[in-house]
Protein backbone atom coordinates (compact mmCIF):
# COMPACT_ATOMS: atom_id res chain seq x y z
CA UNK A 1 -37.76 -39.30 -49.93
CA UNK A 2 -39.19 -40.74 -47.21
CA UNK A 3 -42.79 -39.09 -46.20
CA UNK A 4 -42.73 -39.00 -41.87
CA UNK A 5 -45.20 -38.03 -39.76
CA UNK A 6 -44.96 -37.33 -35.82
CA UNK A 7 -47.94 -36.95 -33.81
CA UNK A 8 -46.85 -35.27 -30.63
CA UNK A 9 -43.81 -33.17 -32.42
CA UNK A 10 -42.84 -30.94 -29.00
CA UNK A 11 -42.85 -33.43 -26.47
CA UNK A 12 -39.21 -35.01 -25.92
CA UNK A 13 -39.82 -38.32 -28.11
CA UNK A 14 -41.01 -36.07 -30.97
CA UNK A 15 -37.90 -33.55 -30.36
CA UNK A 16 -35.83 -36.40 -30.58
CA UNK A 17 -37.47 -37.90 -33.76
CA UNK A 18 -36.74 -34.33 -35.43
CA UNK A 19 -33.03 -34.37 -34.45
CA UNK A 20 -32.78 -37.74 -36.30
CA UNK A 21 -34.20 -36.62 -39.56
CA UNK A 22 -32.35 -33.11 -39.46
CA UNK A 23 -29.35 -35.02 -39.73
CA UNK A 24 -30.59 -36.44 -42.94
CA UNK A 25 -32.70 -34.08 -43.81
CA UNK A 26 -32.16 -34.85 -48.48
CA UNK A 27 -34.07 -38.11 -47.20
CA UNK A 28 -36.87 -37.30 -45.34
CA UNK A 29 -40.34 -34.97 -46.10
CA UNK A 30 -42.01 -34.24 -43.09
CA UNK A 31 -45.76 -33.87 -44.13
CA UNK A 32 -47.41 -33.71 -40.47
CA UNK A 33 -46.43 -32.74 -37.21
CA UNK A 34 -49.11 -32.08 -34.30
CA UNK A 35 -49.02 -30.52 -30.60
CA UNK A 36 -51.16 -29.41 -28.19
CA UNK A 37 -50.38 -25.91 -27.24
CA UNK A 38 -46.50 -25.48 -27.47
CA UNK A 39 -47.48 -23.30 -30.74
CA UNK A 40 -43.84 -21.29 -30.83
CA UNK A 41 -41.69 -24.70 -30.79
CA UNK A 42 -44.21 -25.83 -33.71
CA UNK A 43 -43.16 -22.77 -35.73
CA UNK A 44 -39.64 -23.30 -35.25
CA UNK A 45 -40.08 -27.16 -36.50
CA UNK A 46 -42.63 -26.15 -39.41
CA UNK A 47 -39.66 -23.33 -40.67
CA UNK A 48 -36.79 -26.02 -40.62
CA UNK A 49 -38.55 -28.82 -42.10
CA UNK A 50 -41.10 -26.90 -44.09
CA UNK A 51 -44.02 -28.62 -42.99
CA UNK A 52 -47.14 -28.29 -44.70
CA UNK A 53 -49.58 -29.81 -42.53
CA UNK A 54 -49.81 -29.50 -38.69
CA UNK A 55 -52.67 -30.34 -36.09
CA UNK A 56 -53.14 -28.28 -33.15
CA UNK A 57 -55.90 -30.11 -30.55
CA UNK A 58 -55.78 -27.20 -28.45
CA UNK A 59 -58.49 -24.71 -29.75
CA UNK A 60 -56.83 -21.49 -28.59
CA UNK A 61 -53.65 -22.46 -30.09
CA UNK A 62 -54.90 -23.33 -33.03
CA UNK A 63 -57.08 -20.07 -33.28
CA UNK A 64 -53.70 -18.04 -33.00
CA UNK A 65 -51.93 -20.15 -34.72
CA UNK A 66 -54.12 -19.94 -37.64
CA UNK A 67 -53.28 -15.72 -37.80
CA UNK A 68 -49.64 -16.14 -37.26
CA UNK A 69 -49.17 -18.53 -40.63
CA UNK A 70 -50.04 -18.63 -44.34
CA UNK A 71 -49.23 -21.53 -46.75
CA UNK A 72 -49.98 -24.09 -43.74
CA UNK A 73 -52.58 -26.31 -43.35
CA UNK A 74 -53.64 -26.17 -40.08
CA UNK A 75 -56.29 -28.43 -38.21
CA UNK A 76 -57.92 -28.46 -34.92
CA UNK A 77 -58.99 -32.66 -35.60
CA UNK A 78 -56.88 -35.46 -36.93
CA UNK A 79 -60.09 -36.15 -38.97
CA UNK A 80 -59.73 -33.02 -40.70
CA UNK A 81 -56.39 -34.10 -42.66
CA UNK A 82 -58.30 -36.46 -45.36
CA UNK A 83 -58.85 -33.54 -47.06
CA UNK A 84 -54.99 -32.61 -47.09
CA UNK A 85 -53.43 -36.16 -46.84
CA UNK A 86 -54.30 -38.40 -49.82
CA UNK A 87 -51.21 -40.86 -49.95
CA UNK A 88 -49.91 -42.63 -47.51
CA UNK A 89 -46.62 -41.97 -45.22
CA UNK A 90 -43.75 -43.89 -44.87
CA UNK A 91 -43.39 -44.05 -41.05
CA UNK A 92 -45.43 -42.06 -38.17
CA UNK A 93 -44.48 -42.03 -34.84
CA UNK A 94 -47.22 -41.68 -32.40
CA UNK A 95 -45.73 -39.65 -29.25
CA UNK A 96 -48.72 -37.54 -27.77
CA UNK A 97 -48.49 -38.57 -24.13
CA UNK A 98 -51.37 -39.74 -21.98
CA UNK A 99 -54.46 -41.41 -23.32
CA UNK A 100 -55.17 -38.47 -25.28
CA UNK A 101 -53.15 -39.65 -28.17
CA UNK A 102 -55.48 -42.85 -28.38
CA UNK A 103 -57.71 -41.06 -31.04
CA UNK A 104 -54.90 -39.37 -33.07
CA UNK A 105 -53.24 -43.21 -33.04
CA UNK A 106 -56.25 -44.70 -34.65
CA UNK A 107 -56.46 -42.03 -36.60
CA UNK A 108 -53.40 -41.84 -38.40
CA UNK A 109 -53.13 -45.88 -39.16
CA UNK A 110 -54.95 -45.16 -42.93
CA UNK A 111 -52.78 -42.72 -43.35
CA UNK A 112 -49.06 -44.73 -42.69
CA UNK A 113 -47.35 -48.05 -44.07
CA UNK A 114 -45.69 -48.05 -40.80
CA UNK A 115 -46.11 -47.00 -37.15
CA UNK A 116 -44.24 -46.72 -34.28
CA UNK A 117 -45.39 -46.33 -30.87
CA UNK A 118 -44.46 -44.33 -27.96
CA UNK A 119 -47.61 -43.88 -26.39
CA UNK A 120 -48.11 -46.44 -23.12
CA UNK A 121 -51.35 -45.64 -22.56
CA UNK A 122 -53.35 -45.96 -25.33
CA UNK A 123 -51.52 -49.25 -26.11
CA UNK A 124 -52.98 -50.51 -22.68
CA UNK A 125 -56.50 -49.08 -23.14
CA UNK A 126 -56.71 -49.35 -26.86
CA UNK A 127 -54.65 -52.56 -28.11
CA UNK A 128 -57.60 -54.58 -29.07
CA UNK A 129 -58.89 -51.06 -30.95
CA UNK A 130 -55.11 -50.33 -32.51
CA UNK A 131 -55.07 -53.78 -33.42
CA UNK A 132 -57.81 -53.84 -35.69
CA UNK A 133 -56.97 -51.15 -37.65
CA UNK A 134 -53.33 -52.15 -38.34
CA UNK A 135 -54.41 -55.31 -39.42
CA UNK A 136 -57.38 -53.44 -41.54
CA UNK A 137 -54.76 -50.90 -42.91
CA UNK A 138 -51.99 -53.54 -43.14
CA UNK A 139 -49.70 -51.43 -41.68
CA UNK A 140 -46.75 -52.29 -40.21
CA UNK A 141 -46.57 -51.82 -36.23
CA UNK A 142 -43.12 -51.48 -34.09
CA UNK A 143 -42.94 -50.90 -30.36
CA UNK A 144 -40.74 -47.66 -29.53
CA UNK A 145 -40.36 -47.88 -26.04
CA UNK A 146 -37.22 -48.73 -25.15
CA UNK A 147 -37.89 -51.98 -23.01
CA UNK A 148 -40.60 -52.89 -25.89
CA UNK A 149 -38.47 -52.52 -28.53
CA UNK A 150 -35.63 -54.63 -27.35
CA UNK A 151 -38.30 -56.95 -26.47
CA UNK A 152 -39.58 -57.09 -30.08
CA UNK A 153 -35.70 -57.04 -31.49
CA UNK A 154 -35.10 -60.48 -29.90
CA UNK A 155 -38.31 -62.00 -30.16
CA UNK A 156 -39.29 -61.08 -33.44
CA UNK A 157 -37.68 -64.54 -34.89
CA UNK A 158 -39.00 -66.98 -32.13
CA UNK A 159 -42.36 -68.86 -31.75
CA UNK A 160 -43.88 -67.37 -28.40
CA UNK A 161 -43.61 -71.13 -27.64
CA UNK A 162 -39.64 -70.64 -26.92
CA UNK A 163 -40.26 -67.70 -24.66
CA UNK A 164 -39.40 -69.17 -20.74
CA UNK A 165 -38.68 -65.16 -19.10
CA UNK A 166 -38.74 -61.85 -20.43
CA UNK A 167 -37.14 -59.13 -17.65
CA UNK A 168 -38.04 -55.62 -17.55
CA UNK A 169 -35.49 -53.36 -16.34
CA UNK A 170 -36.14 -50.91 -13.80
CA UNK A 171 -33.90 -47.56 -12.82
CA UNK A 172 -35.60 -47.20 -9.66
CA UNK A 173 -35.80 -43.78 -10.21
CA UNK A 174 -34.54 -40.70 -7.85
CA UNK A 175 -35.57 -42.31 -4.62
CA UNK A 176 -34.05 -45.92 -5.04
CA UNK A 177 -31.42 -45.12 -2.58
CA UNK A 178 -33.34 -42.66 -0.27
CA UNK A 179 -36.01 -42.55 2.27
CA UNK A 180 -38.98 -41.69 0.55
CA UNK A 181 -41.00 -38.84 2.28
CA UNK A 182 -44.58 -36.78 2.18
CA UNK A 183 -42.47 -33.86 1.98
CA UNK A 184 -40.63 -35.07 -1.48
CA UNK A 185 -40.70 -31.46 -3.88
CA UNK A 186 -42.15 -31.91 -7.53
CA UNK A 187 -38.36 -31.10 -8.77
CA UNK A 188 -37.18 -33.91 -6.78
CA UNK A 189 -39.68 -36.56 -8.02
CA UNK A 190 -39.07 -35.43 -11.47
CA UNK A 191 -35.09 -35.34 -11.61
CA UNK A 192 -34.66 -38.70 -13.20
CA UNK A 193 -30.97 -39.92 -12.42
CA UNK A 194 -30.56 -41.34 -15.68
CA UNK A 195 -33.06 -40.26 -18.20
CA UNK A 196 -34.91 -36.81 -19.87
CA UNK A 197 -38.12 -37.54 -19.75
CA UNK A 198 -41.34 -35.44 -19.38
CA UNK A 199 -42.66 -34.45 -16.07
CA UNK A 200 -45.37 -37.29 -15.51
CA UNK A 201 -43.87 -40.20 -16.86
CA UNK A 202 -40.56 -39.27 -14.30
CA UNK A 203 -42.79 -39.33 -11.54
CA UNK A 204 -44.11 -43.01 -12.63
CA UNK A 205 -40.76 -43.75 -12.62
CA UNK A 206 -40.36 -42.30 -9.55
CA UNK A 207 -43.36 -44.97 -8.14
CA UNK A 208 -42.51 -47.50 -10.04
CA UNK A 209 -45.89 -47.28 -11.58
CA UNK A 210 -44.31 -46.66 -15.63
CA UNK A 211 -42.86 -50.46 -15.43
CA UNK A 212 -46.58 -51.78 -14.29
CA UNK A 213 -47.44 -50.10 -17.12
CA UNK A 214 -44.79 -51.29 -19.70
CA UNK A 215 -45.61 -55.21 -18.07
CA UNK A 216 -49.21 -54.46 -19.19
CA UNK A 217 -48.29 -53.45 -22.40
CA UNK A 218 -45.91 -55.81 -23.29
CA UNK A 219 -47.92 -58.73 -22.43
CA UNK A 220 -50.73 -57.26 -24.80
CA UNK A 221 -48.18 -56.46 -28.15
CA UNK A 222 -46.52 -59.79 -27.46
CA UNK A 223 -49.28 -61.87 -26.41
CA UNK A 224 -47.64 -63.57 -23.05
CA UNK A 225 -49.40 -64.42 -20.09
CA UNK A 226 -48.40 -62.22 -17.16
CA UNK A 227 -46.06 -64.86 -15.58
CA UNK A 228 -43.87 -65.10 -17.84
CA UNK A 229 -42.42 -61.38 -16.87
CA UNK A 230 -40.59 -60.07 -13.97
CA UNK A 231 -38.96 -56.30 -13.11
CA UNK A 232 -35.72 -55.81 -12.05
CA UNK A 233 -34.07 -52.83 -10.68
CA UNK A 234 -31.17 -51.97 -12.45
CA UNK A 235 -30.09 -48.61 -11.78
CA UNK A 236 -27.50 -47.50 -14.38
CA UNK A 237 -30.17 -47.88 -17.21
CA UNK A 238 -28.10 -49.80 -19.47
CA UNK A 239 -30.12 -53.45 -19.61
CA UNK A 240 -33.15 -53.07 -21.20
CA UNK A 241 -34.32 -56.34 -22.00
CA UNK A 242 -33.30 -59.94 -20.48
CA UNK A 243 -35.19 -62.81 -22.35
CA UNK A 244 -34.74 -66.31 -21.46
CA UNK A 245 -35.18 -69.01 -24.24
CA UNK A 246 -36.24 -72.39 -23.57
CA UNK A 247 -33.28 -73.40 -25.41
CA UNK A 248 -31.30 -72.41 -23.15
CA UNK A 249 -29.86 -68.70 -24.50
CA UNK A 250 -30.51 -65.96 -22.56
CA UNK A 251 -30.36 -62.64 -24.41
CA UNK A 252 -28.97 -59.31 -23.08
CA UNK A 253 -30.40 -55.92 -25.05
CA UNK A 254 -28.20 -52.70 -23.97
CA UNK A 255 -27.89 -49.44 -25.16
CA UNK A 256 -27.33 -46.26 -24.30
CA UNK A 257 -29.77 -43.96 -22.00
CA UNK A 258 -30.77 -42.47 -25.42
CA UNK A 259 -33.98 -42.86 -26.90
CA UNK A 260 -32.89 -42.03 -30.38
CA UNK A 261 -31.78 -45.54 -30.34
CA UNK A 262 -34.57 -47.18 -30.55
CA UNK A 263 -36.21 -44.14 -32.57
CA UNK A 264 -33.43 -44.30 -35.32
CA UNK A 265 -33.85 -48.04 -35.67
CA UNK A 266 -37.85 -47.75 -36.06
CA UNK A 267 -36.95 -45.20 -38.82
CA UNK A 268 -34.26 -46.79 -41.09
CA UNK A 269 -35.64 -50.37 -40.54
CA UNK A 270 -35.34 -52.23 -43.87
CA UNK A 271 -34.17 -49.16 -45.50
CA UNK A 272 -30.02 -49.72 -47.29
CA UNK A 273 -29.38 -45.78 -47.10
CA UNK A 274 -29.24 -45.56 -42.96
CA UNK A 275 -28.00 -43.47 -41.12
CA UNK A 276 -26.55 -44.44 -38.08
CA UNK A 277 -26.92 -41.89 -34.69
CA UNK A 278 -23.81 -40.93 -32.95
CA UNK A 279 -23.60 -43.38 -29.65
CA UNK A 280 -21.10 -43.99 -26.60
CA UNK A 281 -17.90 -47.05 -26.74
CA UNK A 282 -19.13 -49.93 -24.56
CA UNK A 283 -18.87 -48.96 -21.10
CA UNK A 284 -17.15 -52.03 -18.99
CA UNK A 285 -17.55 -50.35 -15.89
CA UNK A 286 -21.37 -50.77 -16.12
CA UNK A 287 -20.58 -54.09 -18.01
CA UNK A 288 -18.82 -55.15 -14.55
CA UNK A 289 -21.59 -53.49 -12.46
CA UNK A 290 -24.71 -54.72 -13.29
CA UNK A 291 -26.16 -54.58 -9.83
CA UNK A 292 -29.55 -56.24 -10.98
CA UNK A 293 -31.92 -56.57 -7.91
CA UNK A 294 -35.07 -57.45 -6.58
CA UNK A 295 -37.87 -54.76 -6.30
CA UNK A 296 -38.84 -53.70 -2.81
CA UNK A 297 -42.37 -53.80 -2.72
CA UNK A 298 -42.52 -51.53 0.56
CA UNK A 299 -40.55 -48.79 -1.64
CA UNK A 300 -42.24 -49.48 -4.37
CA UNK A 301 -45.90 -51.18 -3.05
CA UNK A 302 -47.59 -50.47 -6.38
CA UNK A 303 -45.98 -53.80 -8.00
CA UNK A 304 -48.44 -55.45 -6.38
CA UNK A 305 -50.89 -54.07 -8.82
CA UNK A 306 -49.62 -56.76 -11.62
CA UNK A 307 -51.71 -59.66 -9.04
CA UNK A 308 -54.75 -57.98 -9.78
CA UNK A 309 -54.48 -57.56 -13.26
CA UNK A 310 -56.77 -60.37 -15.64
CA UNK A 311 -55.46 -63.05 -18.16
CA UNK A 312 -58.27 -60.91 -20.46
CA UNK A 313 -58.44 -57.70 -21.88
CA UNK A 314 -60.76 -55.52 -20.09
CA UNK A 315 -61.62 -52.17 -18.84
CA UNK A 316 -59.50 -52.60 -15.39
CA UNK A 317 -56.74 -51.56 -17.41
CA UNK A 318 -58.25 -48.18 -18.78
CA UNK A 319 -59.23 -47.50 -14.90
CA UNK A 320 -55.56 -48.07 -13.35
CA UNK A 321 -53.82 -45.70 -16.29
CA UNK A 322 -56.82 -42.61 -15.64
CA UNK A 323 -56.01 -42.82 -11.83
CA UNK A 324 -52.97 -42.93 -12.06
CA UNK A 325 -52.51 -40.21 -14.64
CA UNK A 326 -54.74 -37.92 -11.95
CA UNK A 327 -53.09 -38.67 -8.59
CA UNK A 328 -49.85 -37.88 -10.46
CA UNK A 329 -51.64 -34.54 -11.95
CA UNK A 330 -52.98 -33.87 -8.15
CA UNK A 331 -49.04 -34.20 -6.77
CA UNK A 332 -47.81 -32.25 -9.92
CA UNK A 333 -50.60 -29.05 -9.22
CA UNK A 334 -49.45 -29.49 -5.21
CA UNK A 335 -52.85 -31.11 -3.98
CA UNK A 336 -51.70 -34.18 -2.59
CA UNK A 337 -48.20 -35.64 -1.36
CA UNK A 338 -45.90 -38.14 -3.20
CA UNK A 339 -46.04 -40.94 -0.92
CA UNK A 340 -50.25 -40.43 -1.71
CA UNK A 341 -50.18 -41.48 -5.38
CA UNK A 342 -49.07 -45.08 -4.49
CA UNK A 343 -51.16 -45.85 -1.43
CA UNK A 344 -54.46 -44.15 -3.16
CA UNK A 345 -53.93 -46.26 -6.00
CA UNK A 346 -53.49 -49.05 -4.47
CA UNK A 347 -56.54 -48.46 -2.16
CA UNK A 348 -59.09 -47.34 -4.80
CA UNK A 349 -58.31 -49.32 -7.32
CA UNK A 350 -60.16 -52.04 -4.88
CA UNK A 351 -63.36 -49.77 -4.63
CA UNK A 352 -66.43 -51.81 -6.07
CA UNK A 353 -66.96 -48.69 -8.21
CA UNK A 354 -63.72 -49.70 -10.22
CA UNK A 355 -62.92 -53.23 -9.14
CA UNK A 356 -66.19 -54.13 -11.11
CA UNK A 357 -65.09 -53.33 -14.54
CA UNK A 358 -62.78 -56.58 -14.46
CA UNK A 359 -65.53 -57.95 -16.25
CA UNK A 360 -66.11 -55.61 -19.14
CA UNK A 361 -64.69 -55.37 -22.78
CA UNK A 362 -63.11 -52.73 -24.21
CA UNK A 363 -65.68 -51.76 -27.20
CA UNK A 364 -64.97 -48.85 -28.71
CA UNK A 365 -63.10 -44.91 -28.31
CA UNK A 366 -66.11 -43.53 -27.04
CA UNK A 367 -66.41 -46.22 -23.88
CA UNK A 368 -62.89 -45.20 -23.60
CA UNK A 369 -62.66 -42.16 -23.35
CA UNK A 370 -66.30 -41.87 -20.80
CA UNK A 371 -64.78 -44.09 -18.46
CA UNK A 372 -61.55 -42.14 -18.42
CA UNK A 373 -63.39 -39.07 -17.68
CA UNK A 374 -65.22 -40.89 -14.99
CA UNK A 375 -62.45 -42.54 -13.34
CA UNK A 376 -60.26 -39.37 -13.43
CA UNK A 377 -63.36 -37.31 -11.73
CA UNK A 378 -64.09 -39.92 -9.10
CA UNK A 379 -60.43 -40.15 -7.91
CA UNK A 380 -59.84 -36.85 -7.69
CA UNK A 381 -63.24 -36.17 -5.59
CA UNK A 382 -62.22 -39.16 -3.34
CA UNK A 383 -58.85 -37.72 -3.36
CA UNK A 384 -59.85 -33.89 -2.42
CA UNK A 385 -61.65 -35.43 -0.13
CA UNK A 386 -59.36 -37.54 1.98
CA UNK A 387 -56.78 -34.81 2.15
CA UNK A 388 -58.97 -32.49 3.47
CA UNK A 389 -59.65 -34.72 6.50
């Protein structure tokens, strides 16, 4: 059997990564799952898969958790689970949104022969970090996302040499065919047409702000220099990945809107007892339809983020993923509008305050996580602020 571990077990990747393994269930032990504070979903998933091991980060859950369960090993810290976890898994999935699943990432790489990554953020603060300890660890590192990992499936058998283009697909989200307005309702800006997704990470879709993101983070698993990538709005979904080959093949990667495509294949990888997930007959229509287009930078003006971005790794990166992540929190708890997360970002991201961290390193979790704190506290102050007036 097959020892898994999924950090970030509620949230809709992890859901899906469950739904996967209950279907083959006689191959799989689940020896860790983890959540914040959706405690009653974590019982359900601990009772089905018998889980012996579970982290809880938030201290209040885990305090009631601790009274509701016996014959559970329950921890507040992913440092804790030494003590618990001696050998290592076969496969983890990291999944804890944000750039609070940095720490639980690094983390966890002792403890797995192979990892797969969900988590955006932490790849784009943290690569240089994540990197290290997968090479220190040897373990084995796949992409989950579903852009990333159609990425990897093509390129994993080319020099970066034969790369000419990689294209990003785009939805375009809710608004791609409406007038976008201050007076857009949370429910609105989080009703992705094509995909479930989790609150936040619809509303960067919404912006446009989760392909800067995925550019970001593609060029730093792949090592390619920033012109070598372009977005295109494709709104069905379908496309995933278009990469150009200096040989002159260009190669299409489609799938379903399903993330348990990419999921499944990160889990039975190598393996000759796979199980293969239960997907749609090619749809022509679609086929016939691509529709691929040019993004529209006054829709979408936060593309022009990727000019100010460096060749190097630095700290610029860690700044643009906390402000974003708290203009999106200030729309989501009704203190500013939508049509405020892209022109703030785009206007104090060029503050002197942030603009100077171009030249700094990434060193360590700790200057991570200080400057995330920072950032996240200066833009919403500056924020507050400017609604007010």
């Amino acid at each position: 059997m097959k020892k898994i571990i999924i950090l970030g077990s509620t949230g809709s990747i992890g859901r899906q990564t469950l739904e996967i393994l209950r279907k083959d269930k006689k191959n799989f032990d689940v020896v860790l799952l983890s959540t914040d504070k959706n405690i009653n979903l974590l019982l359900k998933q601990i009772k089905i898969f018998k889980v012996k091991n579970v982290v809880v980060s938030n201290k209040k859950k885990y305090e009631i958790l601790k009274k509701k369960i016996k014959n559970v090993n329950i921890f507040s810290d992913f440092k804790d689970i030494d003590k618990k976890i001696k050998s290592r898994a076969d496969y983890t999935i990291s999944a804890i949104s944000g750039l609070e699943g940095l720490n639980p990432t690094l983390n966890i790489i002792k403890k797995t022969k192979r990892i797969a990554i969900a988590n955006k953020e932490s790849i784009i603060c943290g690569w240089e970090l994540i990197k290290k300890e997968i090479k220190k660890y040897r373990t084995e590192f796949i992409p989950v996302d579903s852009e990333h990992f159609s990425i990897w499936s093509v390129i994993k058998d080319y020099d970066r040499s034969d790369i000419e283009k990689i294209i990003l697909t785009a939805s375009g989200g809710p608004f791609l065919n409406k007038k976008i307005k201050n007076s857009i309702k949370i429910k609105d800006a989080t009703n992705h047409p094509n995909w479930q997704m989790g609150k936040k990470i619809s509303v960067d879709s919404a912006t446009l702000m989760n392909k800067i993101f995925e550019i970001i983070e593609a060029k730093k698993i792949f090592d390619i220099e920033f012109n070598k990538f372009e977005i295109l709005i494709h709104p069905k979904s379908y496309i995933h990945a278009i990469v150009k080959l200096k040989n002159g093949l260009i190669k299409i990667v489609a799938h379903d809107t399903n993330m348990q495509v990419p999921i499944s294949n990160s889990i039975y990888m190598g393996s000759s007892n796979r199980k293969f997930i239960k997907t749609k007959k090619i749809d022509l229509n679609i086929l016939n339809s691509l529709n691929l287009q040019k993004v529209n930078e006054k829709k979408f003006p936060v593309i022009k983020l990727l000019n100010k971005m460096s060749k190097k790794n630095n700290l610029f990166e860690t700044i643009l993923v906390s402000m974003n992540d708290e203009l999106v929190n200030l729309f989501l708890n009704n203190k500013i509008n939508f049509l405020d997360i892209s022109s703030k970002i785009c206007h104090l991201i060029n503050l002197p305050v942030f603009s100077k961290y171009k030249l700094q390193k990434p060193i360590n979790l700790a200057q991570i996580e200080k400057l995330n704190e920072f950032v996240r506290l200066k833009t919403r102050a500056l924020s507050v602020i400017s609604q007010k007036k």
